[in-house]
Protein backbone atom coordinates (compact mmCIF):
# COMPACT_ATOMS: atom_id res chain seq x y z
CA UNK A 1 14.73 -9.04 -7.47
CA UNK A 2 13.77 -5.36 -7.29
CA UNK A 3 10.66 -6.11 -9.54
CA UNK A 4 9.33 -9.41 -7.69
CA UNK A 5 9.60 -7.09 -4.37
CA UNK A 6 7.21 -4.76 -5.94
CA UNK A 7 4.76 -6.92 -7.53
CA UNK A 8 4.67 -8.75 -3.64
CA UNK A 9 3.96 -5.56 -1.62
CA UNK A 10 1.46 -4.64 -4.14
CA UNK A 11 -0.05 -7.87 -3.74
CA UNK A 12 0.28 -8.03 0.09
CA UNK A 13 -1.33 -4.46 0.13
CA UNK A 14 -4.26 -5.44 -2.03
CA UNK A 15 -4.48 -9.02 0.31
CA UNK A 16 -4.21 -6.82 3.29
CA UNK A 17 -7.25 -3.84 1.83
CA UNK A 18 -9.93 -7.84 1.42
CA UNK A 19 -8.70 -9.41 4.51
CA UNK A 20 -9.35 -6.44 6.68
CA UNK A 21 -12.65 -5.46 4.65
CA UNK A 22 -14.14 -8.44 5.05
CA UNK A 23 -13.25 -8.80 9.06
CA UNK A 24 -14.92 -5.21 9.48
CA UNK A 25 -18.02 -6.20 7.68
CA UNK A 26 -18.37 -9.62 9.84
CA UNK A 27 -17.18 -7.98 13.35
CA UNK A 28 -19.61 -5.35 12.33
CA UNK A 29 -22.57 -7.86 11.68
CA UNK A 30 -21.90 -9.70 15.06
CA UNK A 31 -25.00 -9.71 17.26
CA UNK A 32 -24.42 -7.05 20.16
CA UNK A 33 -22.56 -3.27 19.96
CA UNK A 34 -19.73 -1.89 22.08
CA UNK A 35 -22.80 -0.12 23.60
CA UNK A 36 -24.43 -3.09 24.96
CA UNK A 37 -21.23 -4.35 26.94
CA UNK A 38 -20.54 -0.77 28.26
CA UNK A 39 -19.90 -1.16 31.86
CA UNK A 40 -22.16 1.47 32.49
CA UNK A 41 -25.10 0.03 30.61
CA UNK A 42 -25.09 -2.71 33.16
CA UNK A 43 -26.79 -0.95 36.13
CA UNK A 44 -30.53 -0.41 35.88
CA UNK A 45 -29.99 3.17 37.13
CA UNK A 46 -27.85 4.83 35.17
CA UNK A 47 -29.34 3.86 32.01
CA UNK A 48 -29.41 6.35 29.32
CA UNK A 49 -31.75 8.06 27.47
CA UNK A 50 -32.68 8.08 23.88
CA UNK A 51 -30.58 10.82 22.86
CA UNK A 52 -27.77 9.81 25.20
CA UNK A 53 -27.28 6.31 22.90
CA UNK A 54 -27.26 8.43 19.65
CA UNK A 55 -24.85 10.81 21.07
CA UNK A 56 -22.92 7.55 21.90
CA UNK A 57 -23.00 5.89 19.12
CA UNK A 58 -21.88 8.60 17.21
CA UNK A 59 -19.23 8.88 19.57
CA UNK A 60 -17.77 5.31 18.52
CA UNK A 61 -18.67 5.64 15.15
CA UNK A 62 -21.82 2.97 15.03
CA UNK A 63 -24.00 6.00 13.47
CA UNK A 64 -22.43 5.19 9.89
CA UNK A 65 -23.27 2.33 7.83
CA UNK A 66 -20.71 -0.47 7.00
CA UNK A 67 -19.32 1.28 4.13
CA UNK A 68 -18.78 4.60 5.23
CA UNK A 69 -17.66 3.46 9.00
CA UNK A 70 -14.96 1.12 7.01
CA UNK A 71 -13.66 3.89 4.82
CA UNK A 72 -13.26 6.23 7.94
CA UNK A 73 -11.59 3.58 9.46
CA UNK A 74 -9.14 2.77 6.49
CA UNK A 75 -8.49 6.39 5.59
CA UNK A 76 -7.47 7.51 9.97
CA UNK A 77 -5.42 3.70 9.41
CA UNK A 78 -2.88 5.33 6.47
CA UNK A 79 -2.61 8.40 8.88
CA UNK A 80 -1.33 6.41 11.24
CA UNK A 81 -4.63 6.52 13.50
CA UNK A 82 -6.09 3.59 14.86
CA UNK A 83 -8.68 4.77 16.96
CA UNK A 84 -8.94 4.35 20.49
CA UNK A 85 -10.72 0.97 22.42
CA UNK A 86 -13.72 1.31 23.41
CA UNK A 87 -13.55 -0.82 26.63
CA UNK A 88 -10.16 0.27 27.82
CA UNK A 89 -10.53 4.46 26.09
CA UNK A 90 -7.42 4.14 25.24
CA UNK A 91 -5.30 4.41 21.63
CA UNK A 92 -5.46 1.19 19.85
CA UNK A 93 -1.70 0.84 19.40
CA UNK A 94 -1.00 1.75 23.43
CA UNK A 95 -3.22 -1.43 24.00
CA UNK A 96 -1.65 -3.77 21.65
CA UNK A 97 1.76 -2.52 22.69
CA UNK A 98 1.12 -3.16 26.38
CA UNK A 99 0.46 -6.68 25.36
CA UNK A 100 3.05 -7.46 22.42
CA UNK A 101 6.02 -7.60 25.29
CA UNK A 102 3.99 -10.50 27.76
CA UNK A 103 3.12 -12.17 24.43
CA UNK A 104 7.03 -12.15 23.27
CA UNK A 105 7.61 -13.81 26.42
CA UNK A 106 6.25 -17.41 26.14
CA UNK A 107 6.31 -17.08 22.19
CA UNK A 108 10.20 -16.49 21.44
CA UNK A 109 11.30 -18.75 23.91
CA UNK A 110 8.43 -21.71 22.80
CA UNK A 111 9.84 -21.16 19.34
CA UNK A 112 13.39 -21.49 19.96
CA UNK A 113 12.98 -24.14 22.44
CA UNK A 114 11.05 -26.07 19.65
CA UNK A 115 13.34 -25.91 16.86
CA UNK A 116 16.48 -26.35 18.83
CA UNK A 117 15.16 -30.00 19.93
CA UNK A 118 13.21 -30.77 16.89
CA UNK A 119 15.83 -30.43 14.34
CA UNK A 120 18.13 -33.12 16.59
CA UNK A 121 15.39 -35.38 17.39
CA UNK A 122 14.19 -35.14 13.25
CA UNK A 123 17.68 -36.02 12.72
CA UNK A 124 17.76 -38.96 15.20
CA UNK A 125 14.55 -40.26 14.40
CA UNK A 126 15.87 -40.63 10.82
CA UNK A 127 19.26 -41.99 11.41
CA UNK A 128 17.81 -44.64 13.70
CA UNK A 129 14.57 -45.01 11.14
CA UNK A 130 13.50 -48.64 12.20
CA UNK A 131 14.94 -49.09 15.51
CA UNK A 132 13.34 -49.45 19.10
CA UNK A 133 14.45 -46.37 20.34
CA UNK A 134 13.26 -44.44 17.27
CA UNK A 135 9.70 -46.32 17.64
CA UNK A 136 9.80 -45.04 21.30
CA UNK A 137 10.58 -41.18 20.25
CA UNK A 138 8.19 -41.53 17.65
CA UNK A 139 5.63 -43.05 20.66
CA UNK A 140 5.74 -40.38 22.65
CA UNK A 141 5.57 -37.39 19.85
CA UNK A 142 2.76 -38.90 19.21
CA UNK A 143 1.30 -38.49 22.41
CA UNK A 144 2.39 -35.01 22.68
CA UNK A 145 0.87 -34.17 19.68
CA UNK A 146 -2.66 -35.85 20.57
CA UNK A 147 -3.01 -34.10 24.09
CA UNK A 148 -4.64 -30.60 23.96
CA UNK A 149 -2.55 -28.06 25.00
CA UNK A 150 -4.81 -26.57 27.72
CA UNK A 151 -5.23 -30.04 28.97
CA UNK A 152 -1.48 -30.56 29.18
CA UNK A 153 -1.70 -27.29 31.23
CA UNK A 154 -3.87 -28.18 33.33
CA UNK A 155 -2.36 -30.91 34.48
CA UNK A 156 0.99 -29.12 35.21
CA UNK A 157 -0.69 -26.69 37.26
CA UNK A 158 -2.54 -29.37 39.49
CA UNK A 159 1.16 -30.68 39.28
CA UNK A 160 3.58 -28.28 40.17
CA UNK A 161 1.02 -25.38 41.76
CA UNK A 162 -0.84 -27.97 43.63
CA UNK A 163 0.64 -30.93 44.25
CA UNK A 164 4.24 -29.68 44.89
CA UNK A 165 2.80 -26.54 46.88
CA UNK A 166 5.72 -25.81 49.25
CA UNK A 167 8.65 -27.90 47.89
CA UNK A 168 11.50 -26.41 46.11
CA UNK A 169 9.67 -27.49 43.00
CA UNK A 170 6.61 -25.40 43.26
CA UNK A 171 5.34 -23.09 40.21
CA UNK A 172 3.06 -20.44 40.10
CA UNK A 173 -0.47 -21.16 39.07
CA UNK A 174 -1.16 -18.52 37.17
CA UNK A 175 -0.37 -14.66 36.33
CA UNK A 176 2.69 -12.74 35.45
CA UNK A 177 4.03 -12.38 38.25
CA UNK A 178 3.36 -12.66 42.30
CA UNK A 179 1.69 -10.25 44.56
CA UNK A 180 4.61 -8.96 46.60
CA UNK A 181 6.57 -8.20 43.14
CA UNK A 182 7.07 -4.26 43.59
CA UNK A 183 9.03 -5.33 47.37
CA UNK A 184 11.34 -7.95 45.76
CA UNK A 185 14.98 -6.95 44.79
CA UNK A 186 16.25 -7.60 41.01
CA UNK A 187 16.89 -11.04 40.99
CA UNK A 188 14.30 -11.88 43.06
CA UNK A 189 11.86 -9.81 40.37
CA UNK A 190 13.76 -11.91 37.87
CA UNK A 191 13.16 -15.25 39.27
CA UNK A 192 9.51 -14.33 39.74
CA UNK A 193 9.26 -13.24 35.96
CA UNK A 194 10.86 -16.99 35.04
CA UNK A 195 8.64 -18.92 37.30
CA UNK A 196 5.76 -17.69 36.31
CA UNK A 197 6.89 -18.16 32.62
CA UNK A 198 7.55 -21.73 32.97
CA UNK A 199 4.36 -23.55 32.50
CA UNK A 200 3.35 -21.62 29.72
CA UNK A 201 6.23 -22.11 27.84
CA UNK A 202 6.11 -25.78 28.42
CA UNK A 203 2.83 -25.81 27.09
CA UNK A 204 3.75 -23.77 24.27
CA UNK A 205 6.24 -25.73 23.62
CA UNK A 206 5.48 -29.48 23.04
CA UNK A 207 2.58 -29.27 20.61
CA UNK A 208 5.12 -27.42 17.50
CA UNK A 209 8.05 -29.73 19.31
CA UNK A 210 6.03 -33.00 18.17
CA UNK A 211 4.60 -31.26 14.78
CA UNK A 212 8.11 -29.92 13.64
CA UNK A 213 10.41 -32.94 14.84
CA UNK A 214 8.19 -35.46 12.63
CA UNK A 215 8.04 -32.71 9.98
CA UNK A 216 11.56 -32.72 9.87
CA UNK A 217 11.67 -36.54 10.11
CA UNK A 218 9.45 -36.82 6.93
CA UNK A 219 11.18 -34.90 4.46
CA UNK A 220 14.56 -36.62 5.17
CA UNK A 221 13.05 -39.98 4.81
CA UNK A 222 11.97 -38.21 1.08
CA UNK A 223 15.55 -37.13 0.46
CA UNK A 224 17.19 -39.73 1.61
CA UNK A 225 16.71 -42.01 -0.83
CA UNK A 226 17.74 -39.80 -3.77
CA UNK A 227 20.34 -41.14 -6.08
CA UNK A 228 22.96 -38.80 -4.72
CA UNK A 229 22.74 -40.08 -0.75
CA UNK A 230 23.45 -43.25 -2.43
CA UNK A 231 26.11 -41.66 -4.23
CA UNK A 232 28.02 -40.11 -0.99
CA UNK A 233 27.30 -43.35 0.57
CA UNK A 234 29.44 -44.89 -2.05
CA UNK A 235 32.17 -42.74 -1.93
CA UNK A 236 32.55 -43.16 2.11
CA UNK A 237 31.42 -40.24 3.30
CA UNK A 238 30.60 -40.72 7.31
CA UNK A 239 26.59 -40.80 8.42
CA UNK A 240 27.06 -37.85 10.33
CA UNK A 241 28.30 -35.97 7.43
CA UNK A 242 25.81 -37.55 4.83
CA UNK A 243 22.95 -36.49 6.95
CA UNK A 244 23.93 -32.99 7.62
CA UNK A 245 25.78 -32.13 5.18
CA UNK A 246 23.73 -33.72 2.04
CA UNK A 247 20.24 -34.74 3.35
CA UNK A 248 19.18 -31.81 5.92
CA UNK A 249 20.97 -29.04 3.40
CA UNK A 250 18.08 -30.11 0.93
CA UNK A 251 15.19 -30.24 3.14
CA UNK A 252 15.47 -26.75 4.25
CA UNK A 253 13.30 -24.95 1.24
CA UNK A 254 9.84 -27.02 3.37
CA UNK A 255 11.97 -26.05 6.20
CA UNK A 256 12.27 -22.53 5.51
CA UNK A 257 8.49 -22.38 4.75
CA UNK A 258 7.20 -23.81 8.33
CA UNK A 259 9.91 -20.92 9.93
CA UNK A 260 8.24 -18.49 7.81
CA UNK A 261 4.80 -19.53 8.89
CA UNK A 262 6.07 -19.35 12.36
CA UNK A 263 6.03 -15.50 12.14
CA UNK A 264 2.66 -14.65 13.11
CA UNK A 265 2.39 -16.86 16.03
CA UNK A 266 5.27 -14.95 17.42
CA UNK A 267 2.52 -12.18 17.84
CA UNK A 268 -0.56 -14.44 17.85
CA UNK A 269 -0.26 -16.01 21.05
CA UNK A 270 -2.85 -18.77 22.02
CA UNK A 271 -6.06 -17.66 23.48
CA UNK A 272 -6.72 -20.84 25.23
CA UNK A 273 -3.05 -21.06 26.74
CA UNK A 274 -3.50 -17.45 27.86
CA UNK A 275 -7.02 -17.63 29.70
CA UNK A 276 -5.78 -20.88 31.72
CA UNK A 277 -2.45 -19.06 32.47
CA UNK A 278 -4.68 -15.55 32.98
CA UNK A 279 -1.62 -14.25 31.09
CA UNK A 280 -2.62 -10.68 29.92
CA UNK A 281 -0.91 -11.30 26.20
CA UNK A 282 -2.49 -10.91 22.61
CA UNK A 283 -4.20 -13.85 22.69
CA UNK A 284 -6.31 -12.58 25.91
CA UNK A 285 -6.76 -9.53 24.12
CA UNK A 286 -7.90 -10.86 20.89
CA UNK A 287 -10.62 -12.82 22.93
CA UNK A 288 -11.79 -10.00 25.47
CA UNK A 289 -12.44 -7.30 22.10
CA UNK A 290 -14.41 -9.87 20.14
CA UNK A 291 -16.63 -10.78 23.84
CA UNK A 292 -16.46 -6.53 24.26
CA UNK A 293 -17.35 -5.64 20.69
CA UNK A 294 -14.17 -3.37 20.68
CA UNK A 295 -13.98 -2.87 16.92
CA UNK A 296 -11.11 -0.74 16.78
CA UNK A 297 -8.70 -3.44 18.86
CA UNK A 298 -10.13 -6.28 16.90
CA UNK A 299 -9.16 -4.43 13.54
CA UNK A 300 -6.11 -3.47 14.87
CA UNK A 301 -4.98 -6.88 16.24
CA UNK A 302 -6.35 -8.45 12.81
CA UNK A 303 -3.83 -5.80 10.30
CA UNK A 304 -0.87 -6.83 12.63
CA UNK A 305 -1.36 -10.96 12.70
CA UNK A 306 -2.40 -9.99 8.61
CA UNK A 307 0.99 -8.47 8.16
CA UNK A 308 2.98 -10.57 9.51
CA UNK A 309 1.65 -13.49 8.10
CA UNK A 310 2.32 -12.00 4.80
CA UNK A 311 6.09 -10.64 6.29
CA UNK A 312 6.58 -14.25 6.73
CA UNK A 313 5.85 -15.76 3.60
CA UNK A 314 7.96 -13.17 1.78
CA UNK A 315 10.85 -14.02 4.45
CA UNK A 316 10.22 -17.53 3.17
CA UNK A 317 10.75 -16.66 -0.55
CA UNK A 318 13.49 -14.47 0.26
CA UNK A 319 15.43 -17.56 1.86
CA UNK A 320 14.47 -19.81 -0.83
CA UNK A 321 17.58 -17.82 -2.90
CA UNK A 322 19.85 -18.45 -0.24
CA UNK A 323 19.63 -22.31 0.46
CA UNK A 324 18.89 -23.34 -2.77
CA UNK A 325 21.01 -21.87 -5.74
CA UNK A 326 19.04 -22.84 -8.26
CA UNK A 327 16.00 -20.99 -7.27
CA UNK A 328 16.18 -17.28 -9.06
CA UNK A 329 14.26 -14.26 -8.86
CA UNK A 330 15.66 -12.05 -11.53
């Protein structure tokens, strides 16, 4: 075990030293510099002068070539040093960490939400494999699955922001939270927090509810009709049992690789989602350095979703031990 942990960090680190190479190199070759979206570059009249943009760029590191800027970059990175943003002149990890929390907030509960209702509707959809009411589940998955996310919130906001403005079922439109926030008691803060969280998660939700409920419906339709199903079947074992019990137990290796997979997004957000919900998370961020140029964030934001996507697939492998014995790593 010890020496399949090693050869995967090495791995991961030398995955991690190309991904982020190659993302500096094409961030770096975008049209456009940090310089040109400077806020103060915008008015005619405080334009600077020749010398001013050198001293500038040397400022934010645009004097050096590719190369050398990605080396400086990668050596401060092992110190621990980020940089600072450019649009926001702050440390790169203060910015990230001011979103990671807002992001956690739709993300955890869209997960959690999505596998506790896909794994019994999977389940259903397989017992009753056939039947009306599975065709209709299936029906409406389907749907789910075909309607764009940022449609589907669309429509909820003209729904319950606009069309149910002033009835006990009203939601907020959009934001984090409400205006009058900082005169609200606790549970009052609380309730605004939850309301505005609602429609986001929703749409958060039903997309990987659809994807991971006929996910789970496929590969017990493949296990199912093994030899030993049969054989439990034979020997009287109850449905309940036999599908639990036998059939789910050995679907969970795919099962396990789709959680692992689920890491990053924990951290990813959804840009779209976030910009129709003006929800200041990682996704927003993600799409306001690439418009800004803010190299720094952009790497920064890139190593984190990079790590955890390769924190995930070890978690996978790691699991693979545990539900099925006869996987080894010695």
């Amino acid at each position: 075990m010890a020496g399949y942990l090693i050869r995967r960090v090495l791995l991961g680190l030398l995955t991690l030293l190309l991904i982020t190479m190659a993302v500096y190199g094409l961030i770096r070759m975008m049209p456009g510099d940090p310089l040109a979206t400077d806020a103060a570059m915008m008015n005619p009249e405080k334009m600077p002068s020749a010398e001013d943009l050198q001293r500038m760029k040397a400022v934010y590191g645009l004097d050096k070539s590719v190369p050398e800027a990605y080396i400086h970059w990668l050596g401060n990175m092992f110190q621990g040093d980020f940089g600072s943003s450019f649009a926001e002149k702050k440390p790169v990890l203060d910015v990230i960490g001011a979103r990671v929390v807002n992001t956690l907030k739709l993300t955890v509960p869209s997960l959690v939400l999505a596998y506790l209702f896909a794994i019994p509707i999977g389940l259903f959809s397989t017992a009753r494999s056939g039947k009306a009411d599975e065709r209709l589940v299936g029906v409406v998955l389907y749907m789910l699955y075909a309607i764009p996310s940022f449609i589907a919130a669309l429509f909820l906001q003209l729904l319950f922001a606009v069309k149910l403005e002033g009835t006990a079922f009203e939601l907020p439109l959009m934001g984090i939270k409400g205006d009058e926030y900082e005169s609200l008691t606790d549970v009052q803060k609380a309730w605004d927090q939850l309301s505005h969280m609602i429609l986001p998660v929703i749409s958060f939700t039903y997309v990987s509810l659809a994807y991971y409920s006929r996910f789970i419906k496929a590969n017990m339709e493949e296990v199912i009709r093994q030899d030993y199903i049969r054989t439990a079947k034979a020997k009287g074992l109850g449905p309940v049992r036999i599908m639990i019990h036998h059939a789910f137990r050995n679907t969970l290796i795919p099962f396990v690789t789709l959680l692992g997979l689920s890491l990053p997004a924990l951290l990813g957000g959804a840009i779209i989602l976030e910009q129709v919900f003006n929800w200041p998370g990682m996704g927003q961020l993600y799409f306001r350095s690439i418009l800004t140029r803010d190299y720094p964030v952009i790497m920064g934001l890139t190593l984190a979703l990079s790590v955890l996507t390769l924190l995930g697939q070890l978690f996978a492998d790691m699991l693979y031990a545990f539900v099925d014995p006869r996987i080894s790593y010695k």
